[in-house]
N, C-alpha and C. Protein backbone atom coordinates (compact mmCIF):
# COMPACT_ATOMS: atom_id res chain seq x y z
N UNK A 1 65.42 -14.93 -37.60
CA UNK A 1 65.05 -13.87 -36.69
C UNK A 1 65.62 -14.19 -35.31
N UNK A 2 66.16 -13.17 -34.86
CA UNK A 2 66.98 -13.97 -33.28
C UNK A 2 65.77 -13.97 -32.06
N UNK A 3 66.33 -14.22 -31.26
CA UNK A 3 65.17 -15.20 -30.42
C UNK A 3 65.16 -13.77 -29.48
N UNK A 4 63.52 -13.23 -29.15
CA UNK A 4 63.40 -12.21 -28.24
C UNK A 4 63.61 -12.19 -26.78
N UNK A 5 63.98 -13.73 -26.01
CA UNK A 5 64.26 -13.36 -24.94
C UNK A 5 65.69 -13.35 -24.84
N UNK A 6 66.71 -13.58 -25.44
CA UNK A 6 67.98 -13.50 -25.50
C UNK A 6 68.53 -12.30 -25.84
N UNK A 7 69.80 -11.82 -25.22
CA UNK A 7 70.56 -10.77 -25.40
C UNK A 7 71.17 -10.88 -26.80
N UNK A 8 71.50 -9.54 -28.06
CA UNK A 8 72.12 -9.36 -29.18
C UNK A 8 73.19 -10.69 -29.02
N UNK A 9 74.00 -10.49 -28.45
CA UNK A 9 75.53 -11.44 -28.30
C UNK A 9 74.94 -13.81 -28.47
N UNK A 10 73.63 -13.28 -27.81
CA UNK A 10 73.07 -14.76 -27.92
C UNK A 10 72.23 -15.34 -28.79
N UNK A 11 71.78 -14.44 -29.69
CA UNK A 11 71.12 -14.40 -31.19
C UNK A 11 71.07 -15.47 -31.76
N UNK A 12 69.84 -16.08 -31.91
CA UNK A 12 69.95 -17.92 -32.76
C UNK A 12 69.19 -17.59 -33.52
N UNK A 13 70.03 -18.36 -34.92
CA UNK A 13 69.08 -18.48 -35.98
C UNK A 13 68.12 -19.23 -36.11
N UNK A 14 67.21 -19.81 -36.62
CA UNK A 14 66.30 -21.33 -37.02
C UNK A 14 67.37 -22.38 -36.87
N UNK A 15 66.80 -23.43 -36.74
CA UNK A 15 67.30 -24.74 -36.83
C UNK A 15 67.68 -24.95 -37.92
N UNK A 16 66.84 -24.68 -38.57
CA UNK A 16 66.67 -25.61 -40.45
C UNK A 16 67.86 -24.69 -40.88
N UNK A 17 68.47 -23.13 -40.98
CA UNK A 17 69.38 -22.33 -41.07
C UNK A 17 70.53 -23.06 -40.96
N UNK A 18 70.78 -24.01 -38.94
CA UNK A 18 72.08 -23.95 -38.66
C UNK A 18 71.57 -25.45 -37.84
N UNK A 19 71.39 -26.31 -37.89
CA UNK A 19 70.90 -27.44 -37.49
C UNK A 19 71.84 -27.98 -36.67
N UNK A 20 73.59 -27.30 -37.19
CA UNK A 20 74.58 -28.12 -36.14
C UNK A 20 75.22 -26.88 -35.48
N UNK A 21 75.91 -26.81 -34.61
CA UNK A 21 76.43 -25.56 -33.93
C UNK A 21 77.92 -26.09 -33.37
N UNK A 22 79.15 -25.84 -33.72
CA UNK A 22 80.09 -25.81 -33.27
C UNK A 22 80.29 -24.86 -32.27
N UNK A 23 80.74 -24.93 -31.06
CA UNK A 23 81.26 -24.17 -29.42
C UNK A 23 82.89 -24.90 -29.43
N UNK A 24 83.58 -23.64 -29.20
CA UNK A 24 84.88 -23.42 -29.11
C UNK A 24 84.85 -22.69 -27.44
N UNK A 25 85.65 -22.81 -26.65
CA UNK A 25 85.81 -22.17 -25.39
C UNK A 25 84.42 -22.56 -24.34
N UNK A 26 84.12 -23.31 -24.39
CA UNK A 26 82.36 -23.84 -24.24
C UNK A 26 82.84 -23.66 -22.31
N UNK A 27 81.28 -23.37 -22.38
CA UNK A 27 81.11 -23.98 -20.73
C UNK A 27 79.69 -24.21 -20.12
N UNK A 28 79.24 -25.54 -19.44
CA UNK A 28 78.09 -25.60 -19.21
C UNK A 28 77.54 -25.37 -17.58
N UNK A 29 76.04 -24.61 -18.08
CA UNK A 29 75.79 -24.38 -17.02
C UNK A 29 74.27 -24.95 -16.72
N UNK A 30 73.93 -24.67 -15.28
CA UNK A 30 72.80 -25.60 -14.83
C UNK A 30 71.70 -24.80 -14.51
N UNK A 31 70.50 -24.31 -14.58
CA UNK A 31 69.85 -23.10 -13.61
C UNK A 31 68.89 -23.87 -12.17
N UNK A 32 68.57 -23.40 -12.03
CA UNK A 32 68.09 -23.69 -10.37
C UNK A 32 66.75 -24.74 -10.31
N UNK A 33 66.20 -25.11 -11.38
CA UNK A 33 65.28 -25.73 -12.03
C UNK A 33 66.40 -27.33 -12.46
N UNK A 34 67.22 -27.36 -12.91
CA UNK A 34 67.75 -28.27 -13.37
C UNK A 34 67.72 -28.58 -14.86
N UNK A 35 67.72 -27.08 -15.77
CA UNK A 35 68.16 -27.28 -17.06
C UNK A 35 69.30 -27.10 -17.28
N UNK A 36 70.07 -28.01 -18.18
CA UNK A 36 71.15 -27.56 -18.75
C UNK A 36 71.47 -26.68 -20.25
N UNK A 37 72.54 -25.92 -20.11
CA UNK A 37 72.89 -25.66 -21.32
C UNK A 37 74.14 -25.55 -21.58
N UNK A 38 74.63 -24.66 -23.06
CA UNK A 38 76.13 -25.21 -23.38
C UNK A 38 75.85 -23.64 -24.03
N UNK A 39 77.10 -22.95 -23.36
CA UNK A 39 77.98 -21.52 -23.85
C UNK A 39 78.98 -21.73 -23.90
N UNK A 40 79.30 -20.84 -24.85
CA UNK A 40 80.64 -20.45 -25.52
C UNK A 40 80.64 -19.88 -26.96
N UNK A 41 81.76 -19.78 -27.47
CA UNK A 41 82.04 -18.85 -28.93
C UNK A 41 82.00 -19.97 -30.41
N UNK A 42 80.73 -19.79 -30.97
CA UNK A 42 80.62 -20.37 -32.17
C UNK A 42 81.95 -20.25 -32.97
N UNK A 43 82.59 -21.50 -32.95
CA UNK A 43 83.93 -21.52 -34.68
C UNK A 43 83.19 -21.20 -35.86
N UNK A 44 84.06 -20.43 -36.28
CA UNK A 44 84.04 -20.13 -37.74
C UNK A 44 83.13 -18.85 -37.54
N UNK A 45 82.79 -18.07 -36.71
CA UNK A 45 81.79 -17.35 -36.56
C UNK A 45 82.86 -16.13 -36.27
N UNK A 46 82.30 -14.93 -36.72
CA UNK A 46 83.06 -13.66 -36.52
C UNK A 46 83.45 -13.50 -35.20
N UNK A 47 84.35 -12.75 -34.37
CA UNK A 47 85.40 -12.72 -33.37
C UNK A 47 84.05 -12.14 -32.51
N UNK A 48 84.10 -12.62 -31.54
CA UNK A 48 83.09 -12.04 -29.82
C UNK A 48 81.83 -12.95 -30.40
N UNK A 49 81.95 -13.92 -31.39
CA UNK A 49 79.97 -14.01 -31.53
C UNK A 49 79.68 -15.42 -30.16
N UNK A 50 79.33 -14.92 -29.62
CA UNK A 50 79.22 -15.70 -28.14
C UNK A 50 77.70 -16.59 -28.89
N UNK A 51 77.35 -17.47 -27.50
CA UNK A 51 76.28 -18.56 -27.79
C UNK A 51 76.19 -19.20 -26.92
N UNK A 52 74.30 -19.20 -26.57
CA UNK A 52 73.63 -20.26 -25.62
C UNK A 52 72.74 -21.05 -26.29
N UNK A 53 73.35 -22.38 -26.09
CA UNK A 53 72.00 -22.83 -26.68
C UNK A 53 70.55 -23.02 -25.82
N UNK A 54 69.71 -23.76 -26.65
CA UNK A 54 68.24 -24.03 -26.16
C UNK A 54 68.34 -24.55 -25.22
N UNK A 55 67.86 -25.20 -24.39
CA UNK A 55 67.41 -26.54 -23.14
C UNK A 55 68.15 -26.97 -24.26
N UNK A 56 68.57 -28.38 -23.24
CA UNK A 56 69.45 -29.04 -23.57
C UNK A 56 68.45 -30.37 -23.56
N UNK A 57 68.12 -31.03 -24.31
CA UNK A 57 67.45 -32.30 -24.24
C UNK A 57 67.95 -33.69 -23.69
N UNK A 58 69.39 -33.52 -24.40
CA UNK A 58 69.99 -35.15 -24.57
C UNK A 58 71.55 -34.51 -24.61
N UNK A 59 72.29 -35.15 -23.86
CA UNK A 59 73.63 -34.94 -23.54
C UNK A 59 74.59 -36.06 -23.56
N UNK A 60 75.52 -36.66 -24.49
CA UNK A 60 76.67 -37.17 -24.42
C UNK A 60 77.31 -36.62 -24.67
N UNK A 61 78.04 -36.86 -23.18
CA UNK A 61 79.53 -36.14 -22.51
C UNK A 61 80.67 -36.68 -23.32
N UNK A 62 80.25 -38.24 -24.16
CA UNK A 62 81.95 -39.08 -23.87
C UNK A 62 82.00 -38.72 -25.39
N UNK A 63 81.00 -37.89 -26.18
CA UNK A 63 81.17 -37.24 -27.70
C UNK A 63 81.31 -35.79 -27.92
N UNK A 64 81.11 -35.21 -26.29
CA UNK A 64 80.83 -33.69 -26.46
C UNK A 64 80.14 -33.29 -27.04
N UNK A 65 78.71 -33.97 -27.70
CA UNK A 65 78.15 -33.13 -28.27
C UNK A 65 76.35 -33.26 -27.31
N UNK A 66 75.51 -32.68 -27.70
CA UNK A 66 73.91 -32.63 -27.16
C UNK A 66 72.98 -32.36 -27.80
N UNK A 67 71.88 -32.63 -28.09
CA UNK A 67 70.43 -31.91 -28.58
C UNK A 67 70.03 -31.13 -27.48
N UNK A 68 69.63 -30.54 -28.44
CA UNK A 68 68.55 -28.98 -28.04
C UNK A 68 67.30 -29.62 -27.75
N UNK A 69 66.22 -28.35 -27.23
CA UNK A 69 64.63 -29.14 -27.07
C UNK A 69 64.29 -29.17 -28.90
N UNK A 70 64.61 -28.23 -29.30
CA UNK A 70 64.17 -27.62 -30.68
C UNK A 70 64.90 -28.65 -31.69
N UNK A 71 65.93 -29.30 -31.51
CA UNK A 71 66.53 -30.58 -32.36
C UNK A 71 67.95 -29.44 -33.20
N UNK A 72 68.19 -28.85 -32.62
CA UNK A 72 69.73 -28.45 -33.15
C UNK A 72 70.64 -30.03 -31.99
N UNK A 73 72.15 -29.98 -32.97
CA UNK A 73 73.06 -30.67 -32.44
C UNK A 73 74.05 -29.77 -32.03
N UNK A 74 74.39 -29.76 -30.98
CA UNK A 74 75.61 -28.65 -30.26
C UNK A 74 76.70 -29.50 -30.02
N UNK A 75 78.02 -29.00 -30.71
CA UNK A 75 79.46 -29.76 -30.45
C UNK A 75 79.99 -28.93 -30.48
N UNK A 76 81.00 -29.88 -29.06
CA UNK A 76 81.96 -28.49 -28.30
C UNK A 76 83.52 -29.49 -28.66
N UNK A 77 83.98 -28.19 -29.30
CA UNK A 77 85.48 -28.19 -29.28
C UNK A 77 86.54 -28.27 -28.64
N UNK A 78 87.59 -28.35 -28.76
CA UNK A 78 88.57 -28.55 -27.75
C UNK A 78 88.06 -28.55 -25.90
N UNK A 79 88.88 -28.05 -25.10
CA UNK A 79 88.60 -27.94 -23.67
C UNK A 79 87.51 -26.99 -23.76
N UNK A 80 87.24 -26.71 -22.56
CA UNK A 80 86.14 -25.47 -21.89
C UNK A 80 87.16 -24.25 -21.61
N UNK A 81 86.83 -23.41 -21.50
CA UNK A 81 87.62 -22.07 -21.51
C UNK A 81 87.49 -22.00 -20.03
N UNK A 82 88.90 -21.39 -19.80
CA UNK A 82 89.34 -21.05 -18.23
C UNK A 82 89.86 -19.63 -18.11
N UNK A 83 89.93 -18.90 -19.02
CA UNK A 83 89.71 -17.90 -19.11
C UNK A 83 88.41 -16.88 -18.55
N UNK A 84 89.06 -16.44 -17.14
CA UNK A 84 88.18 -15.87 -16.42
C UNK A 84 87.07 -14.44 -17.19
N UNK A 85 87.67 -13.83 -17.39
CA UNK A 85 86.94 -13.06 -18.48
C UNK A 85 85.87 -13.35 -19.13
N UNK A 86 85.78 -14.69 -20.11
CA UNK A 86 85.35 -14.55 -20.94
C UNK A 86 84.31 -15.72 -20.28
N UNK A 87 84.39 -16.32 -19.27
CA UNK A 87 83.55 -16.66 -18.24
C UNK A 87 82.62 -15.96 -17.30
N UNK A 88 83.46 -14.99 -17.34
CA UNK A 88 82.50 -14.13 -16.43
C UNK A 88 81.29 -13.60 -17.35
N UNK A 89 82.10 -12.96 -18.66
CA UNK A 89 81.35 -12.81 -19.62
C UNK A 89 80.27 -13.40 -20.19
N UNK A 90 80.52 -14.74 -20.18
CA UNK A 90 79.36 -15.97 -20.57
C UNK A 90 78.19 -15.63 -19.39
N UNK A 91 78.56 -15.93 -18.49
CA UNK A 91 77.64 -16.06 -17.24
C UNK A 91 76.24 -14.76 -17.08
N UNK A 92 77.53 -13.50 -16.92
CA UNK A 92 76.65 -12.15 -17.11
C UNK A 92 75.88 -11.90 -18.17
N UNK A 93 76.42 -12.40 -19.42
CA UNK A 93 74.90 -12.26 -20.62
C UNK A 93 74.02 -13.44 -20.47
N UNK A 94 74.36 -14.93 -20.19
CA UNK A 94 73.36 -15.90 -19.59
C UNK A 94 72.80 -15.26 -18.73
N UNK A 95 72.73 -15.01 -17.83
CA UNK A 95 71.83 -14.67 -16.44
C UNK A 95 70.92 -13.49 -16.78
N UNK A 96 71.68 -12.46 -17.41
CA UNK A 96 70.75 -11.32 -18.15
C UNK A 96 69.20 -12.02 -19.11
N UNK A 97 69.71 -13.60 -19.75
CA UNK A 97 68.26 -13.57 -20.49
C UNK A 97 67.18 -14.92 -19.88
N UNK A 98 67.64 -14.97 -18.37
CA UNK A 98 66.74 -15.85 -17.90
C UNK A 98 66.36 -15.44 -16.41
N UNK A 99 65.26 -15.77 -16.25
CA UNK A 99 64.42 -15.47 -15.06
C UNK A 99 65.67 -16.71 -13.75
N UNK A 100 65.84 -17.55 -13.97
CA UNK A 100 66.22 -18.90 -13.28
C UNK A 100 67.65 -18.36 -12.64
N UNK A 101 68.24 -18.71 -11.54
CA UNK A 101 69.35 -18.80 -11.18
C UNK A 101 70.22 -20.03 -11.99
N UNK A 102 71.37 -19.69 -11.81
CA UNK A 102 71.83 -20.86 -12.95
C UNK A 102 73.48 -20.46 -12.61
N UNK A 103 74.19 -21.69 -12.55
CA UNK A 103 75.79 -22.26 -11.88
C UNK A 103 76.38 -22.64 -13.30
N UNK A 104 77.83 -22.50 -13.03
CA UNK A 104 78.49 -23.41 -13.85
C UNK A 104 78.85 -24.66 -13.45
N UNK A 105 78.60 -25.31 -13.95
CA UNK A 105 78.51 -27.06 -13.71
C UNK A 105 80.03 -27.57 -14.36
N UNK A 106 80.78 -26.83 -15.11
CA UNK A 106 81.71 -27.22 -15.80
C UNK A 106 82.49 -27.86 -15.92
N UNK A 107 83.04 -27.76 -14.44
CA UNK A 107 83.92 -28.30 -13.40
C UNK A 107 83.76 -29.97 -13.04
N UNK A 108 82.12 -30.21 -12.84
CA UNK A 108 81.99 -31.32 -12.16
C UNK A 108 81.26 -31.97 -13.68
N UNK A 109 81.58 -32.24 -14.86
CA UNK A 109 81.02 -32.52 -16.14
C UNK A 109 81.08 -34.20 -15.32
N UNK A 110 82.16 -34.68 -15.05
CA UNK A 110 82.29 -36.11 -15.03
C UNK A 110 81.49 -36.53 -13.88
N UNK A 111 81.17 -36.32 -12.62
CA UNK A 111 80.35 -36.48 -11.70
C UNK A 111 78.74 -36.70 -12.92
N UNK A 112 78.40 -35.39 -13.13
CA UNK A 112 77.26 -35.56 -14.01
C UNK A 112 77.59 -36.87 -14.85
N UNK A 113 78.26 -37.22 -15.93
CA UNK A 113 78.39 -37.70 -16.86
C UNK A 113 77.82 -39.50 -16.01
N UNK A 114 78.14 -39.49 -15.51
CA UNK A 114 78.14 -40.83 -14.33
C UNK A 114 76.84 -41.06 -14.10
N UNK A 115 75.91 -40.05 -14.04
CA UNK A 115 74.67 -40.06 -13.54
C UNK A 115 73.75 -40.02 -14.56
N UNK A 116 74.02 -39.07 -15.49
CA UNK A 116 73.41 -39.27 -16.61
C UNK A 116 73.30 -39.55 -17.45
N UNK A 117 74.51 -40.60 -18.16
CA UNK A 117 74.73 -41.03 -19.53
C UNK A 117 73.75 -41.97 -19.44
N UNK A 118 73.55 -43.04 -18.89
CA UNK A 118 72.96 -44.00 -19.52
C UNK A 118 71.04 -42.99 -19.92
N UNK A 119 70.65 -42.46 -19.22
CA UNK A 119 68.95 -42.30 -19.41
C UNK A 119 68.92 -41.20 -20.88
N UNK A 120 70.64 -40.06 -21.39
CA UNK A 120 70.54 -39.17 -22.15
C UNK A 120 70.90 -39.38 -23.55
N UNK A 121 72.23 -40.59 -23.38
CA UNK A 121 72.92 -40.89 -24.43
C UNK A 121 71.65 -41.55 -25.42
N UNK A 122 71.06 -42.48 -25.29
CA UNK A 122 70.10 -42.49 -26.30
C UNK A 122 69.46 -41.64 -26.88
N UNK A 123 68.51 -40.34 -26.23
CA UNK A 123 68.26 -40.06 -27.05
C UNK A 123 69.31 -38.61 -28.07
N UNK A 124 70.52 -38.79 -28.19
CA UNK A 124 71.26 -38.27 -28.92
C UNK A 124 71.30 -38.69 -30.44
């Protein structure tokens, strides 16, 4: 059943369904609170099926991949998309399903990565 505060385009199944989530064109963002998450276009998934995941629990950068609060594993593919479009795109349906202000962090991944690997990478 997709999740009611999310827009059609951001639709998550159960965990137990899809437990791992491949992101192709990914980009992460931060909201004003200091959660993270990870958008972009599920591989292997029909053409436009966009994706946010949950809170982000646990983040290694130097594997690209993260836990969710809910215990999905999110791995991101190749680079982050620089493709303005489909950035802008990400952003405008993110912001549509949350109360929080929220940045793309995308840019500065390695600044973060510095600060937070050692307290996140465990629990991955």
């Amino acid at each position: 059943m997709p999740s009611r505060n999310l827009p059609i385009a951001f639709a998550q199944s159960p965990v137990t369904d899809n437990p791992t989530i491949l992101l192709k064109d990914w980009r992460v963002v931060q909201t004003s609170v200091g959660v993270i998450y990870f958008l972009g276009a599920r591989v292997n998934a029909i053409r436009g099926a966009l994706y946010a995941s949950a809170e982000m629990l646990a983040i290694d950068l130097s594997q690209l991949r993260g836990r969710t609060v809910n215990g999905r594993v999110i791995e991101l593919v190749g680079p982050p998309s620089k493709e303005i479009k489909q950035i802008t795109t990400l952003m405008h349906l993110f912001m549509a399903s949350t109360p929080a202000k929220a940045r793309d962090i995308t840019d500065r991944l390695d600044e973060i990565a510095l600060r937070t690997e050692r307290t996140l990478r465990a629990a991955c």
